[in-house]
Protein backbone atom coordinates (compact mmCIF):
# COMPACT_ATOMS: atom_id res chain seq x y z
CA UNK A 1 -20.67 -11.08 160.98
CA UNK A 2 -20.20 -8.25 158.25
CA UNK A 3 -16.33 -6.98 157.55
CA UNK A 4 -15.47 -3.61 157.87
CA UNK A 5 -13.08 -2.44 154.97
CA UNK A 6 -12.15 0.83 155.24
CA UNK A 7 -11.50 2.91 151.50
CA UNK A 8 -8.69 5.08 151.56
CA UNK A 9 -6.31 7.29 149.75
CA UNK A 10 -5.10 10.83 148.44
CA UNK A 11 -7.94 13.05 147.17
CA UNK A 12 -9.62 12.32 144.04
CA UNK A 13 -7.75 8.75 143.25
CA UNK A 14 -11.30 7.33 143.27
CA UNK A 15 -12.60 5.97 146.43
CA UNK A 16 -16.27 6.71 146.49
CA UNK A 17 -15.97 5.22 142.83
CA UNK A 18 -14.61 1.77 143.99
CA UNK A 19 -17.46 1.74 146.18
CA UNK A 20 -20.03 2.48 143.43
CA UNK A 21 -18.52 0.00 141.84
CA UNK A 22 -18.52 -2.65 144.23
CA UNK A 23 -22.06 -1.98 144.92
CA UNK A 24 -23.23 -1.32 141.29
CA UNK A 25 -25.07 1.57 142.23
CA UNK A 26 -24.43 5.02 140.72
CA UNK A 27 -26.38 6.90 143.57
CA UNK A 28 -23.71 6.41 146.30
CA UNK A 29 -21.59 9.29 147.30
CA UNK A 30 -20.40 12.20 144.91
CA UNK A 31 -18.36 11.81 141.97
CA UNK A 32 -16.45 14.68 140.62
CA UNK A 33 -13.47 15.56 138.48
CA UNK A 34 -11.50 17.28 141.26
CA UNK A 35 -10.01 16.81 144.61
CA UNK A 36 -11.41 17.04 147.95
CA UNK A 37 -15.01 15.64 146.94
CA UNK A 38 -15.57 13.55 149.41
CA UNK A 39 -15.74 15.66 153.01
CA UNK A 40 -17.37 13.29 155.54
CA UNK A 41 -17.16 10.00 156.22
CA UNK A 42 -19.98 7.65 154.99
CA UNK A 43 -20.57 3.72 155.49
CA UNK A 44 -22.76 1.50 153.53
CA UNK A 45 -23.32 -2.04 153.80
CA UNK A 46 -22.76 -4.47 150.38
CA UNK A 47 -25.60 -7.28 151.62
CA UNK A 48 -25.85 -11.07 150.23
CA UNK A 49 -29.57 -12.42 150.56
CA UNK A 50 -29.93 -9.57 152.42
CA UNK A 51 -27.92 -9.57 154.75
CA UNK A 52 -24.76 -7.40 155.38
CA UNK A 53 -21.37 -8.80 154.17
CA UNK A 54 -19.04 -6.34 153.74
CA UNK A 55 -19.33 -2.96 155.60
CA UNK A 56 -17.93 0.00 153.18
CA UNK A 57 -16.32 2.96 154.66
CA UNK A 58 -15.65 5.94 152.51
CA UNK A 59 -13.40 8.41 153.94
CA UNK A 60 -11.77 11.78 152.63
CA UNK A 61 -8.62 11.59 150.79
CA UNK A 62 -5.18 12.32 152.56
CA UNK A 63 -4.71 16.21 151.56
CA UNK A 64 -0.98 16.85 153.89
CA UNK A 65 0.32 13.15 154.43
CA UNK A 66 4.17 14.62 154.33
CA UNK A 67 3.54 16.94 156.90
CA UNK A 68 1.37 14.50 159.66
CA UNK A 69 4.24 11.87 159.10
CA UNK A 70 6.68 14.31 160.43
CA UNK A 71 4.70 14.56 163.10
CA UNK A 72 5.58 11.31 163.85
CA UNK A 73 9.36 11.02 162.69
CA UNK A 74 10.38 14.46 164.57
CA UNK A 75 7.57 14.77 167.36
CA UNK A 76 6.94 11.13 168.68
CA UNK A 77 10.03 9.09 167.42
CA UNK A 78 10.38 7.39 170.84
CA UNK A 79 6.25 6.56 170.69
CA UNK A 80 4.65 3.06 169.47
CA UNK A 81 2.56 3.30 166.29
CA UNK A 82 -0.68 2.86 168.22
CA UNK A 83 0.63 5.44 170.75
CA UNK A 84 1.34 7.97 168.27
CA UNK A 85 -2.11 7.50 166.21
CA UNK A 86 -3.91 8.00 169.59
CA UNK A 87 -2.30 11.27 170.48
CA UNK A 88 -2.50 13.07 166.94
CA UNK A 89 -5.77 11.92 167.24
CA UNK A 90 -6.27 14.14 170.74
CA UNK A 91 -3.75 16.95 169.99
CA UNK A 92 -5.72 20.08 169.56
CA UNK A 93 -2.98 21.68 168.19
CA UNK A 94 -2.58 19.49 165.30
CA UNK A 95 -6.85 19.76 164.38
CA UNK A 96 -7.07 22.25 161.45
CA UNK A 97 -4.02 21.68 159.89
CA UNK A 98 -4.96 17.91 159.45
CA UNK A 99 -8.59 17.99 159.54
CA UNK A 100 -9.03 15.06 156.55
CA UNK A 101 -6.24 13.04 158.02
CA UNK A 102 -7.66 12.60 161.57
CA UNK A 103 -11.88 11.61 160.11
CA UNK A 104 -9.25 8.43 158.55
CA UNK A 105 -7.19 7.66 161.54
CA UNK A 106 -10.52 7.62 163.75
CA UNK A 107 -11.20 4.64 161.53
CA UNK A 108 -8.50 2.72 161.20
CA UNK A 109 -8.85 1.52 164.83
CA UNK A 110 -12.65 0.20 163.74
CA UNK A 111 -11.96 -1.43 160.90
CA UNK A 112 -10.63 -4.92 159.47
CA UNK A 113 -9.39 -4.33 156.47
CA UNK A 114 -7.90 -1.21 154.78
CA UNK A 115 -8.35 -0.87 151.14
CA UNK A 116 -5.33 1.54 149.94
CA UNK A 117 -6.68 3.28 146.33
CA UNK A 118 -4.20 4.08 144.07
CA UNK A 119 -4.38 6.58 140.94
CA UNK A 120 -2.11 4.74 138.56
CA UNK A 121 -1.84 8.21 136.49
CA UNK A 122 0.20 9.51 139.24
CA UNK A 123 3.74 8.36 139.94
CA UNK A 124 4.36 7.19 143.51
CA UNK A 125 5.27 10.42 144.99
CA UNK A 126 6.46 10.86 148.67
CA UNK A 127 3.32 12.06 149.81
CA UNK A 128 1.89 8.83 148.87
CA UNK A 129 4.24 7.05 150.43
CA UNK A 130 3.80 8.68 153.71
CA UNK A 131 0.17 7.53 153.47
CA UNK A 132 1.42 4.14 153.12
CA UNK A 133 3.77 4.93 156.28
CA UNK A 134 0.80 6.47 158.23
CA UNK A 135 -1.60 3.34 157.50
CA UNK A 136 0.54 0.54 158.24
CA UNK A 137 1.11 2.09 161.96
CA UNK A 138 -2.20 0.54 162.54
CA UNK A 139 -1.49 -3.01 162.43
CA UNK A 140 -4.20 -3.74 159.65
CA UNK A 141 -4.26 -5.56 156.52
CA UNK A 142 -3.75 -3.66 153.76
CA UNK A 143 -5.34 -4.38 150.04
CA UNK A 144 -3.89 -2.25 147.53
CA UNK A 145 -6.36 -1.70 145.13
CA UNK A 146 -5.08 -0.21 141.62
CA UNK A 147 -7.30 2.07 139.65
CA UNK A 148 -7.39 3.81 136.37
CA UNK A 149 -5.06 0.72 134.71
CA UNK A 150 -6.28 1.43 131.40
CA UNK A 151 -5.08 4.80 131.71
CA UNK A 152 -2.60 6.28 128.34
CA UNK A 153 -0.03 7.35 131.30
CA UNK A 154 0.17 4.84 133.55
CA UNK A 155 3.02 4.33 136.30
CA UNK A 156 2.40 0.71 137.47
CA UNK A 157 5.36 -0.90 137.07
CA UNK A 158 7.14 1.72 139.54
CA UNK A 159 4.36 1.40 141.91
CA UNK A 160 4.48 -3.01 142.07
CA UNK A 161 7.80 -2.02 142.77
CA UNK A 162 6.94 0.30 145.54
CA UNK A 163 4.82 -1.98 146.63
CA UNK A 164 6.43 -4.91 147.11
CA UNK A 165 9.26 -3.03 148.71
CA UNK A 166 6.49 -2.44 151.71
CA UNK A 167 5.57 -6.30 151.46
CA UNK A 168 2.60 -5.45 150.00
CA UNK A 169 1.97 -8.56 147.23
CA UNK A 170 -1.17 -9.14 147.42
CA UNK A 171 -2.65 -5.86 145.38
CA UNK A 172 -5.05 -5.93 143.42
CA UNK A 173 -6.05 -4.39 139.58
CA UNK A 174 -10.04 -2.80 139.56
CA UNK A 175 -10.41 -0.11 137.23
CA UNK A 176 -13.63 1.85 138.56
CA UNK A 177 -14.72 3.08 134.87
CA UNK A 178 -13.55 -0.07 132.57
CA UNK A 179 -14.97 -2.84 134.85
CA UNK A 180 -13.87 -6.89 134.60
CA UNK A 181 -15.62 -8.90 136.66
CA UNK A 182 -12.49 -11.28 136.90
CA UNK A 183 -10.91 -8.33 138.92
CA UNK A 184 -13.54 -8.48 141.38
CA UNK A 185 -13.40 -12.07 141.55
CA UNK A 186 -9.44 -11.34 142.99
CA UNK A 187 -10.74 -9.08 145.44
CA UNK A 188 -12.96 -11.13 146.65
CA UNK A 189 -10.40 -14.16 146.78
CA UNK A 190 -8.37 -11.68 148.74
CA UNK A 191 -10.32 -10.54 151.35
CA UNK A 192 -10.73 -14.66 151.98
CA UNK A 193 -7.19 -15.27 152.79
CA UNK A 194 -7.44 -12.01 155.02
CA UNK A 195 -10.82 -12.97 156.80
CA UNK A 196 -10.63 -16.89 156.97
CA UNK A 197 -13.83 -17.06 159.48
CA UNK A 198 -16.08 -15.54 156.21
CA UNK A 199 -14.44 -17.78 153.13
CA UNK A 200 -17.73 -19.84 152.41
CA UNK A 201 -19.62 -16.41 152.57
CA UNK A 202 -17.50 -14.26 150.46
CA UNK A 203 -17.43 -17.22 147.95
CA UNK A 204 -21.23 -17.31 148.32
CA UNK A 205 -21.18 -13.55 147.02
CA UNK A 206 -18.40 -14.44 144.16
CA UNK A 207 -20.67 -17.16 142.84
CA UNK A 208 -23.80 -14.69 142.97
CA UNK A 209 -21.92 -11.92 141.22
CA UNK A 210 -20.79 -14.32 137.82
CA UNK A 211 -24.32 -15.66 137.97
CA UNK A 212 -25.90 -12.47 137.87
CA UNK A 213 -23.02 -11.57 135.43
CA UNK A 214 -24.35 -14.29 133.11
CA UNK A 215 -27.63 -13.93 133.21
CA UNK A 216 -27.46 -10.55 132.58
CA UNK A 217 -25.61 -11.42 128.98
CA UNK A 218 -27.84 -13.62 128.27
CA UNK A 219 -30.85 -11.33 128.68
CA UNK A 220 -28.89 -8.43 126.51
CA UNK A 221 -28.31 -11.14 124.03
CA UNK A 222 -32.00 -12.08 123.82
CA UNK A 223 -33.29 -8.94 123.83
CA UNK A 224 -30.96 -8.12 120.53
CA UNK A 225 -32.18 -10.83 118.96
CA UNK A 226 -35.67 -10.12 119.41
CA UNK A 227 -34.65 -6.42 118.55
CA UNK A 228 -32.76 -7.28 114.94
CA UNK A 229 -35.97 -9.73 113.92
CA UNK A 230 -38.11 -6.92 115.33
CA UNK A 231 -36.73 -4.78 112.51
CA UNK A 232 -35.57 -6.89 110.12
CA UNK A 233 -39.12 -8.11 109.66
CA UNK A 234 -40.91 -4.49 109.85
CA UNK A 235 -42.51 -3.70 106.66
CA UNK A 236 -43.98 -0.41 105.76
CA UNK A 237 -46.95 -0.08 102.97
CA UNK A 238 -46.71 2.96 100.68
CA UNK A 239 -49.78 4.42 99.27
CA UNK A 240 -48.00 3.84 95.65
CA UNK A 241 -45.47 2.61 93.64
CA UNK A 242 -43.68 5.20 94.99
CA UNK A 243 -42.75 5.64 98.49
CA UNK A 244 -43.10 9.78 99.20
CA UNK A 245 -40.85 11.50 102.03
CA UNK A 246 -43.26 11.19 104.94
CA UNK A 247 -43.38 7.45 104.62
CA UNK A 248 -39.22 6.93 104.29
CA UNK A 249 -39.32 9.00 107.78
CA UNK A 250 -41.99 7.37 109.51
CA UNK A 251 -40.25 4.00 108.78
CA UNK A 252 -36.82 5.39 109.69
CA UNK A 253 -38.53 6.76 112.99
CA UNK A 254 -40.24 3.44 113.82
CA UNK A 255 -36.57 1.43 113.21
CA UNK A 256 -34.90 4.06 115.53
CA UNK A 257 -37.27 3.92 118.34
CA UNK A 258 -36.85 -0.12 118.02
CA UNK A 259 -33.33 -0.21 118.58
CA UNK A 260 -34.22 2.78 121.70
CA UNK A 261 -36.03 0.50 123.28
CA UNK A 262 -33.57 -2.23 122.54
CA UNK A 263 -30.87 0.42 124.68
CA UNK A 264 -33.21 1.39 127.61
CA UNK A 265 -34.15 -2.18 128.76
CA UNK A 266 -30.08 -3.03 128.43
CA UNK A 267 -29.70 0.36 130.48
CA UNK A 268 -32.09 -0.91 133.37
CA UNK A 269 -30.82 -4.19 133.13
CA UNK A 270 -27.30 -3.67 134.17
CA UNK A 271 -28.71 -0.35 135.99
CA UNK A 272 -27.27 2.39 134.09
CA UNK A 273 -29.14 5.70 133.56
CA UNK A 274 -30.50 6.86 130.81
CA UNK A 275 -27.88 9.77 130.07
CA UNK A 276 -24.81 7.03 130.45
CA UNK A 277 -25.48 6.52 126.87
CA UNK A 278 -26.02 8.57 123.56
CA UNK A 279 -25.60 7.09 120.22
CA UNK A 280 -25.45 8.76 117.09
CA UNK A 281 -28.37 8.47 114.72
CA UNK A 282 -28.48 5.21 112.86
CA UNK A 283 -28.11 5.97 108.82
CA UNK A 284 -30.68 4.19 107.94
CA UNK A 285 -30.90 1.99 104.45
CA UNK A 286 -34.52 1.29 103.78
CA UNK A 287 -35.15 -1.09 100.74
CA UNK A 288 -37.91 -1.66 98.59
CA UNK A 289 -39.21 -5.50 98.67
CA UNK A 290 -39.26 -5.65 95.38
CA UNK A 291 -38.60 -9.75 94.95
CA UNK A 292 -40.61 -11.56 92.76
CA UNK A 293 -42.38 -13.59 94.89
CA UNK A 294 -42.62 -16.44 92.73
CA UNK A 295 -39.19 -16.92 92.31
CA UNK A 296 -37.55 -20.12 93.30
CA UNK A 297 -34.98 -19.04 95.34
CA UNK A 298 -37.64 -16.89 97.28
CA UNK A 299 -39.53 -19.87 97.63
CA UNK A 300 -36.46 -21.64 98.84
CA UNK A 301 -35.98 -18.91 101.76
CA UNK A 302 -39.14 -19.44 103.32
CA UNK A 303 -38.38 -23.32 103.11
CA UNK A 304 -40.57 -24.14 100.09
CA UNK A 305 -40.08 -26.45 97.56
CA UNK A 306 -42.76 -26.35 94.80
CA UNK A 307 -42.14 -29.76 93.21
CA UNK A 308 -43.16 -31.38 96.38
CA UNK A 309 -46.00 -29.20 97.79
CA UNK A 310 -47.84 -28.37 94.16
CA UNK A 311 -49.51 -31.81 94.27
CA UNK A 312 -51.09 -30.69 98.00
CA UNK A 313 -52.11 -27.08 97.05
CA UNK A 314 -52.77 -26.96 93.69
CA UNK A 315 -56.72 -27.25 94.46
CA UNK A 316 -56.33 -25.06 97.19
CA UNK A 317 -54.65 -22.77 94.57
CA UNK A 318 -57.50 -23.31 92.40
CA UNK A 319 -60.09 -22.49 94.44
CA UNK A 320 -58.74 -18.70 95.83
CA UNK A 321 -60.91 -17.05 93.07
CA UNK A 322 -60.23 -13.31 94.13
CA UNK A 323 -56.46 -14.18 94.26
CA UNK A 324 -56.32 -15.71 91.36
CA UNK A 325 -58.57 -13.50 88.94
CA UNK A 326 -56.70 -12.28 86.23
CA UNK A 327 -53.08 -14.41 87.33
CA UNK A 328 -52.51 -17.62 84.84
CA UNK A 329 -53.14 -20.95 85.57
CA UNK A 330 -49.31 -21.62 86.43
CA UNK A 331 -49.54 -18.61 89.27
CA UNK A 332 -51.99 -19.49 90.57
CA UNK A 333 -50.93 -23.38 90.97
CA UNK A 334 -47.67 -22.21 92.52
CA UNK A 335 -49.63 -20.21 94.57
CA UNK A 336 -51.82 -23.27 95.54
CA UNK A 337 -48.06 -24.63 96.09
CA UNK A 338 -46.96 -22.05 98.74
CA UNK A 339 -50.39 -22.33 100.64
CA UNK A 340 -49.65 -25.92 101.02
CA UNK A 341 -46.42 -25.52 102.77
CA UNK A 342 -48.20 -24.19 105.29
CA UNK A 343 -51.15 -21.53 106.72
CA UNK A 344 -48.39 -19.21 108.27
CA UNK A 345 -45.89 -19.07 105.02
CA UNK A 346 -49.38 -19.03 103.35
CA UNK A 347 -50.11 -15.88 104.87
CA UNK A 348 -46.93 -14.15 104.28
CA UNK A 349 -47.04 -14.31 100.95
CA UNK A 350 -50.84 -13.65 100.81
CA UNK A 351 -50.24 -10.23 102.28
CA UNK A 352 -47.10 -9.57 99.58
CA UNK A 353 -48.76 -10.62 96.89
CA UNK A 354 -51.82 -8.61 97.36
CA UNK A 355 -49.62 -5.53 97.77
CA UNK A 356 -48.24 -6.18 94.67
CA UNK A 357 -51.51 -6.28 92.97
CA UNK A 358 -52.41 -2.91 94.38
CA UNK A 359 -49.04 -1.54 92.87
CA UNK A 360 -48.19 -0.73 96.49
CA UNK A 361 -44.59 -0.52 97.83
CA UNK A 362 -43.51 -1.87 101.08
CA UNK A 363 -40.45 -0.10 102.87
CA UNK A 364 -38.14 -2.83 104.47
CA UNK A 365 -34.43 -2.64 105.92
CA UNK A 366 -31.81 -3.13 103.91
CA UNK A 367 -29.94 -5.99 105.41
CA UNK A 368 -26.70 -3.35 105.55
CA UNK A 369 -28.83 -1.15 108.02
CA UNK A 370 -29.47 -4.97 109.76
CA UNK A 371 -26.09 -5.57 110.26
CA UNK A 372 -25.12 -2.20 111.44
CA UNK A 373 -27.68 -2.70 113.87
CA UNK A 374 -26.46 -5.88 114.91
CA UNK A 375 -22.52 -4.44 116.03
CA UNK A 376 -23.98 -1.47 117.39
CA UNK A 377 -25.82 -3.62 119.63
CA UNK A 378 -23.10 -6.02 119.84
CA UNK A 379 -21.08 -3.15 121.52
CA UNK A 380 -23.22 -1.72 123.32
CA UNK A 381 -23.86 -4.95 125.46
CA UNK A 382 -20.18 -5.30 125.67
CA UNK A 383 -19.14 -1.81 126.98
CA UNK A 384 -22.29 -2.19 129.39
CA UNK A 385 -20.69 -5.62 130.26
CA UNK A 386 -17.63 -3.55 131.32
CA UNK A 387 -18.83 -0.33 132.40
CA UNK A 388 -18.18 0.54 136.08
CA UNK A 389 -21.07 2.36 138.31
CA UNK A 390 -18.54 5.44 138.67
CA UNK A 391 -17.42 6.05 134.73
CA UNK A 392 -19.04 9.84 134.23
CA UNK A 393 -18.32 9.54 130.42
CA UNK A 394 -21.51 8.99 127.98
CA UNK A 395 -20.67 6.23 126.19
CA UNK A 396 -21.56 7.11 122.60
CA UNK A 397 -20.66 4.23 120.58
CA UNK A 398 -17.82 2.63 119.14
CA UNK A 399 -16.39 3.85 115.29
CA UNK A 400 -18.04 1.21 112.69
CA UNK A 401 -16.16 -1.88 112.43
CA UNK A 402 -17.50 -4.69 110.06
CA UNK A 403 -16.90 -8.11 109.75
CA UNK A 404 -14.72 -9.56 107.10
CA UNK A 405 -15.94 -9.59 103.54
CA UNK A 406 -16.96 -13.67 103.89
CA UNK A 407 -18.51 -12.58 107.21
CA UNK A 408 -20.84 -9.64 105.72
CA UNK A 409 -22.00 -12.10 102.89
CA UNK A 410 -22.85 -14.64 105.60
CA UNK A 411 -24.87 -12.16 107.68
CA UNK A 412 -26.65 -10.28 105.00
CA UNK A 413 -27.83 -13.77 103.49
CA UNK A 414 -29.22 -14.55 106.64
CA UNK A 415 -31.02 -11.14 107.19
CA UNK A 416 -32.23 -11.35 103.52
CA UNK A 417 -34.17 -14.93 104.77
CA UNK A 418 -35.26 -13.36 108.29
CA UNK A 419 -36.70 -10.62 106.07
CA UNK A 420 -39.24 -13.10 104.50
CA UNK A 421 -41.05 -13.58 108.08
CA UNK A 422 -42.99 -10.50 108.67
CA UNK A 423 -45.01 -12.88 110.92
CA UNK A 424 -42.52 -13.12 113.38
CA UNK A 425 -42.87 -9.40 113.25
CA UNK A 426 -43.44 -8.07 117.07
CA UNK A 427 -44.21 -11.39 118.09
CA UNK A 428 -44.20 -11.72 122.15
CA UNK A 429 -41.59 -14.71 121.83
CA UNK A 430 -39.05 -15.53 119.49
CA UNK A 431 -40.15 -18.57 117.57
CA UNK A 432 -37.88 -21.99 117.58
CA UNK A 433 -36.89 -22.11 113.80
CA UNK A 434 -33.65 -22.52 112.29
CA UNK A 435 -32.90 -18.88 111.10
CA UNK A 436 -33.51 -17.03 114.84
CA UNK A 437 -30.41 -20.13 115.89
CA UNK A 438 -28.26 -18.64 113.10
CA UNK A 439 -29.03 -15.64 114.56
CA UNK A 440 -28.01 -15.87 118.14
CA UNK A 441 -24.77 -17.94 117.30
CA UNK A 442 -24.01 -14.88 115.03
CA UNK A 443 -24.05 -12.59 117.85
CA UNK A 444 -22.19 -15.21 120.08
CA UNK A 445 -19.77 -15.39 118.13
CA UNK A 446 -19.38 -11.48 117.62
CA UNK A 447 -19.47 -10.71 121.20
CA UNK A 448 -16.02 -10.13 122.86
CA UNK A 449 -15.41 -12.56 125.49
CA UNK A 450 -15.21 -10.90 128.65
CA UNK A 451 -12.66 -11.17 131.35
């Protein structure tokens, strides 16, 4: 059997947001910057394997609560609570001067639960004490749930106060735009010492929540991966020596339509739309591979070690007569060396060293453009991590902040090796190798825990 929490509040302190929220669905309700938004009342159910566990019922916010609690301090002082909420309720006289505060009071004898939203911008006025007053006549639980906490001005001390001078102890903190999943978790715990009979369900749906939580992250922090080797590996061949302007912008274009595509699957994977975030243009380093190929310590990033693979491919070396025309006898036996380490790193350097031959250029990222690329997707997972269903702010991205000088040299070191594996360029599946580990613990280890 489903529980029936009923949202209320004054106007605009975010009601239909909580339930966004809750049901992380932007598409529920209106949200708008100004009072009154919410006219009618509307119900939807939050379902776990389908079924309905907790029934949601938005109301309008309290517009006059001062003037319907005089009502019941001057008009029916010698009335019970439940009296007095039935005869408001029928008076016709009292109708269109309280035309919000009756579609609420019709639902507080049909619900289990009430959920009390607070704007913790706003100081706790009388008026929202009266609402307080007005609410507790009905005999129901109430959860006081605290919203905008992140807010500059913010009055929660005075309101715990308030609070607990009402007996109310048991509120709880769920910011509707900066969204913690541990705040959920309380609400959740809450609503089990309140509906006893539904424990094992509600911690049925607390369980499915973190696990969906997780598997989310892991996803986003997959799909960055793939998206910074993506990238990192891309490799661009000029016509010349010389790369001209059209080729610098079709290689900028293809790295900025990567990391797009990088932003639109983490959009529909925590269910965002596509307008909930902009980012500035990435400025864009593109670098020339201009590495000798035959050096040792670019041998040494693909793994190589010529003193032990020479005696294996120096016939192969030997016998590649259209690479080898023209090269000496020592290139072309450490070329028979890197062929020997292997047909894939054999390839790789096939395709370089041809290019070189032609006196071709080939655009790659600078592995400063890498690493920007890397915290820009770092925070975007994290602020979609965090972002609740109702926020109406694009998120744009965060100002740049970089590592530590130790950290930078780490990272572009290891984007420098990734670099030298334009196989793993677009490949369906990230391969099992030693530098795509580094990778991933990089990004673990950049990612702010969430709470």
């Amino acid at each position: 059997m489903s529980i029936s929490l009923l949202i209320v509040g004054h106007a605009n302190t975010g009601k239909t947001s909580l339930i966004r929220t809750m049901l992380r669905d932007h598409n529920f309700g209106e949200v708008q910057n100004y009072s009154g938004t919410t006219r009618h009342v509307e119900q939807i159910s939050l379902t776990l394997n389908d079924a309905p566990l907790l029934d949601l019922i938005d109301t309008p916010g309290f517009e006059d609560s001062i003037g319907l609690w005089q009502t019941r301090v001057q008009d029916y002082a010698d009335t019970s609570n439940e009296r007095w909420l039935e005869a408001v309720q029928s008076d016709s006289a009292l109708q269109d001067d309280f035309e919000q505060e009756l579609k609420i009071l019709k639902q507080l004898s049909r619900c289990d639960i009430i959920l009390y939203v607070i704007d913790l911008r706003q100081a706790p006025l009388g008026k929202y004490l009266d609402e307080l007053n007005i609410l507790a006549c009905a005999n129901k639980p109430i959860v006081p749930i605290l919203n905008f906490c992140n807010a500059e001005q913010s009055h929660e001390s005075e309101w715990r106060r308030c609070l607990a001078e009402r007996q109310l102890h048991a509120h709880v903190r769920y910011d509707t735009v900066a969204f913690f999943l541990a705040d959920e978790r309380k609400l959740y715990q809450t609503l089990q010492s309140l509906a006893p009979d539904e424990y094992d369900t509600l911690q049925a749906l607390i369980n499915q929540r973190e696990q969906d939580a997780a598997k989310r992250l892991t996803q986003a922090k997959q799909a960055l991966s793939h998206a910074l080797i993506d990238c990192t590996t891309s490799q661009f061949v000029c016509a010349s020596t010389t790369p001209s302007a059209s080729e610098k912008q079709a290689f900028e274009q293809h790295i900025r339509q990567r990391e797009q595509a990088f932003v639109s699957y983490c959009l529909r994977l925590y269910d965002f739309r596509h307008e909930d975030v902009v980012l500035r243009d990435l400025p864009l380093q593109e670098g020339q591979w201009q590495q000798d190929i035959f050096d040792p310590d670019t041998l040494k990033s693909w793994g190589i070690n010529t003193s032990t693979s020479a005696a294996t491919g120096a016939a192969i070396g030997a016998g590649i007569d259209i690479l080898s025309a023209g090269l000496t006898l020592g290139t072309a036996t450490t070329l028979g060396a890197i062929l020997g380490a292997g047909v894939q790193t054999g390839r790789s350097f096939k395709t370089t060293l041809m290019n070189k031959l032609r006196k071709r250029s080939v655009l790659a990222l600078n592995p400063d453009s890498s690493i920007a690329l890397l915290y820009r997707g770092i925070q975007l997972i994290a602020h979609l991590h965090q972002r609740g269903h109702a926020s109406q702010q694009a998120y744009q991205g965060q100002s740049d902040t970089l590592p530590d000088k130790q950290e930078v040299a780490r990272l572009e070191k290891l984007f420098a090796r990734i670099s030298q594996r334009p196989e793993w360029h677009q490949a369906n599946e990230l391969p099992d190798h030693e530098l795509v580990t580094a990778l991933q613990q990089a990004i673990d280890e950049a990612l702010p825990t969430s709470r």
